[in-house]
Protein backbone atom coordinates (compact mmCIF):
# COMPACT_ATOMS: atom_id res chain seq x y z
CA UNK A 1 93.40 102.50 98.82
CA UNK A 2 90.14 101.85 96.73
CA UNK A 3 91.80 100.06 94.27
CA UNK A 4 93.72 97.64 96.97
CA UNK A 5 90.24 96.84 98.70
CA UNK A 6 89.09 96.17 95.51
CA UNK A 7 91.07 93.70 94.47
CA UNK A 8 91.24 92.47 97.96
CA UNK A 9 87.56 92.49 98.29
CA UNK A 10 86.92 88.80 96.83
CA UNK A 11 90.06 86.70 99.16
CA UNK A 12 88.21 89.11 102.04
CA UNK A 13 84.56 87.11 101.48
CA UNK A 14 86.37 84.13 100.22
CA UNK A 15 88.04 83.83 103.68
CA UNK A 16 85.11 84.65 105.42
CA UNK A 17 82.98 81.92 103.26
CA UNK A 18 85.02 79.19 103.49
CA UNK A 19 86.72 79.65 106.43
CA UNK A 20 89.97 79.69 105.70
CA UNK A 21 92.66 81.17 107.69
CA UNK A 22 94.98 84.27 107.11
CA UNK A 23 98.15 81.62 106.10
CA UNK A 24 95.71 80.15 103.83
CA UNK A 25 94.27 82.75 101.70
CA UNK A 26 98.37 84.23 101.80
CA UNK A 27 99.57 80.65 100.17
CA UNK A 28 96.54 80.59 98.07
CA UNK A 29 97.18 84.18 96.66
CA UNK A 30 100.54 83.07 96.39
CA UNK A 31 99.42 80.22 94.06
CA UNK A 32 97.88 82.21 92.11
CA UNK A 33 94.11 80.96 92.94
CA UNK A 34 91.21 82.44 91.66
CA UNK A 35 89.03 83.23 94.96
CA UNK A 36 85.78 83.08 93.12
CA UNK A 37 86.48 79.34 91.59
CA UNK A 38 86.75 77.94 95.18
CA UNK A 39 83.14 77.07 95.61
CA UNK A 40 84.65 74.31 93.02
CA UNK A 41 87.39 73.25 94.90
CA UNK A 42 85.47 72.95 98.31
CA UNK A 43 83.16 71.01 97.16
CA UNK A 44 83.86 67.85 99.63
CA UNK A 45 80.46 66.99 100.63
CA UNK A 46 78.68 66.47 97.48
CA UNK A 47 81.73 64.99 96.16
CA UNK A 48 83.52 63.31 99.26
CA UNK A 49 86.45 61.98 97.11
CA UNK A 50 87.88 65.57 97.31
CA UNK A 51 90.21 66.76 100.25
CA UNK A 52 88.93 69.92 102.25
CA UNK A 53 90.04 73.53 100.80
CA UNK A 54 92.48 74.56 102.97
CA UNK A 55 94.22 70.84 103.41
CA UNK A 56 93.99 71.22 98.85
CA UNK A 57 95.93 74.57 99.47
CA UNK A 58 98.70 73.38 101.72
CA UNK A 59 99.43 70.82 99.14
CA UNK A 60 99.91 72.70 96.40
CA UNK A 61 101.89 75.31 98.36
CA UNK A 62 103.98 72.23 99.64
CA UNK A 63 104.12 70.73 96.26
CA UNK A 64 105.22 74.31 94.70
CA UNK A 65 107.35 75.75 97.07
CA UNK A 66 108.38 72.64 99.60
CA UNK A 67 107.23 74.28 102.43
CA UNK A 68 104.22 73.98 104.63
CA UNK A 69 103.40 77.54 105.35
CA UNK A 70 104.71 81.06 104.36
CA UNK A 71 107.77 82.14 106.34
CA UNK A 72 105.63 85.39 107.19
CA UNK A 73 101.79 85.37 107.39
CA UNK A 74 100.58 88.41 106.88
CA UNK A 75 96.32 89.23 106.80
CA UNK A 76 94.25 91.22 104.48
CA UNK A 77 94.17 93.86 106.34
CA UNK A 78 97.38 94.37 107.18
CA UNK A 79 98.14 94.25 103.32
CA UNK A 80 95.82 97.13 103.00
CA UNK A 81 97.40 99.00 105.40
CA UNK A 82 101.29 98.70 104.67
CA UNK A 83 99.54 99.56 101.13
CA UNK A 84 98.02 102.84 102.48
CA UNK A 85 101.28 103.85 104.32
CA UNK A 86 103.05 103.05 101.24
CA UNK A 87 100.95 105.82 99.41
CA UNK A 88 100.97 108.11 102.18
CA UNK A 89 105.06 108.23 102.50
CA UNK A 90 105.36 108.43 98.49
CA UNK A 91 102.58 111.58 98.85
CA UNK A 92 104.69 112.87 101.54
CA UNK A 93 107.94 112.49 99.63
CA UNK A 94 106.20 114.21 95.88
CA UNK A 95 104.93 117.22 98.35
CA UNK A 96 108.68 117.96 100.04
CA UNK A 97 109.99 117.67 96.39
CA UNK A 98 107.54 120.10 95.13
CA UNK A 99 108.34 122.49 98.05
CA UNK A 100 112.07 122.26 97.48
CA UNK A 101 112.01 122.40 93.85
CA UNK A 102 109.39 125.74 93.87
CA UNK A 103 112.07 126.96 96.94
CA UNK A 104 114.97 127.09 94.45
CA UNK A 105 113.18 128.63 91.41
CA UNK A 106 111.99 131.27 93.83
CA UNK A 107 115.38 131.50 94.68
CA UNK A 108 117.14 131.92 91.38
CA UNK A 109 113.79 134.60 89.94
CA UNK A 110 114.61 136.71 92.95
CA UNK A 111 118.53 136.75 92.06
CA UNK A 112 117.38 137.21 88.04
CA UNK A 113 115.69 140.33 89.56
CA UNK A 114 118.62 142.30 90.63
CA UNK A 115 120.60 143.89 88.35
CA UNK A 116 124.23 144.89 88.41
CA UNK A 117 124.95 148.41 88.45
């Protein structure tokens, strides 16, 4: 979970800094945007010729994938914890795999055990 807040961490403050909407840091991450260069891109009022940030991003995501918005907007945090379940189900899964595998070799030492007479 550390490592999926960390790389989270930077569209988390770029949302908050700019602020940009769930659907918008999605189609951004989609675009493969850098979160720290958008102090560059949304840079309208000391250079007015540019669009705002989040009309830039629906562009591009229109331009790329010829839709307006992501069929399914999912936030952040909701990323982080599908992410989390993901790990605990997979922990879940290697622990009941680990009991039934150590259940069968203690099965087949106890029959080694025995000897025919």
């Amino acid at each position: 979970m550390k490592n999926t807040l960390l790389k989270l961490q930077p569209w988390i403050e770029a949302r908050r800094r700019f602020k940009l909407s769930h659907a918008h840091i999605q189609m951004a991450r989609e675009l493969g945007m850098n979160p720290k260069k958008m102090g560059s891109l949304a840079n309208q009022k000391q250079e007015p010729w540019k669009v705002p940030l989040h009309e830039f991003i629906v562009g591009c995501y229109f331009k790329r994938f010829n839709r307006s918005a992501p069929t399914e907007v999912r936030s952040l945090e909701q990323l982080i914890e599908a992410e989390a379940m993901r790990r605990r189900t997979k922990l879940a899964q290697k622990a009941k795999k680990a009991l039934v595998a150590s259940k069968n070799s203690d099965t087949s030492n106890s029959e080694s055990d025995v000897s025919p007479v």
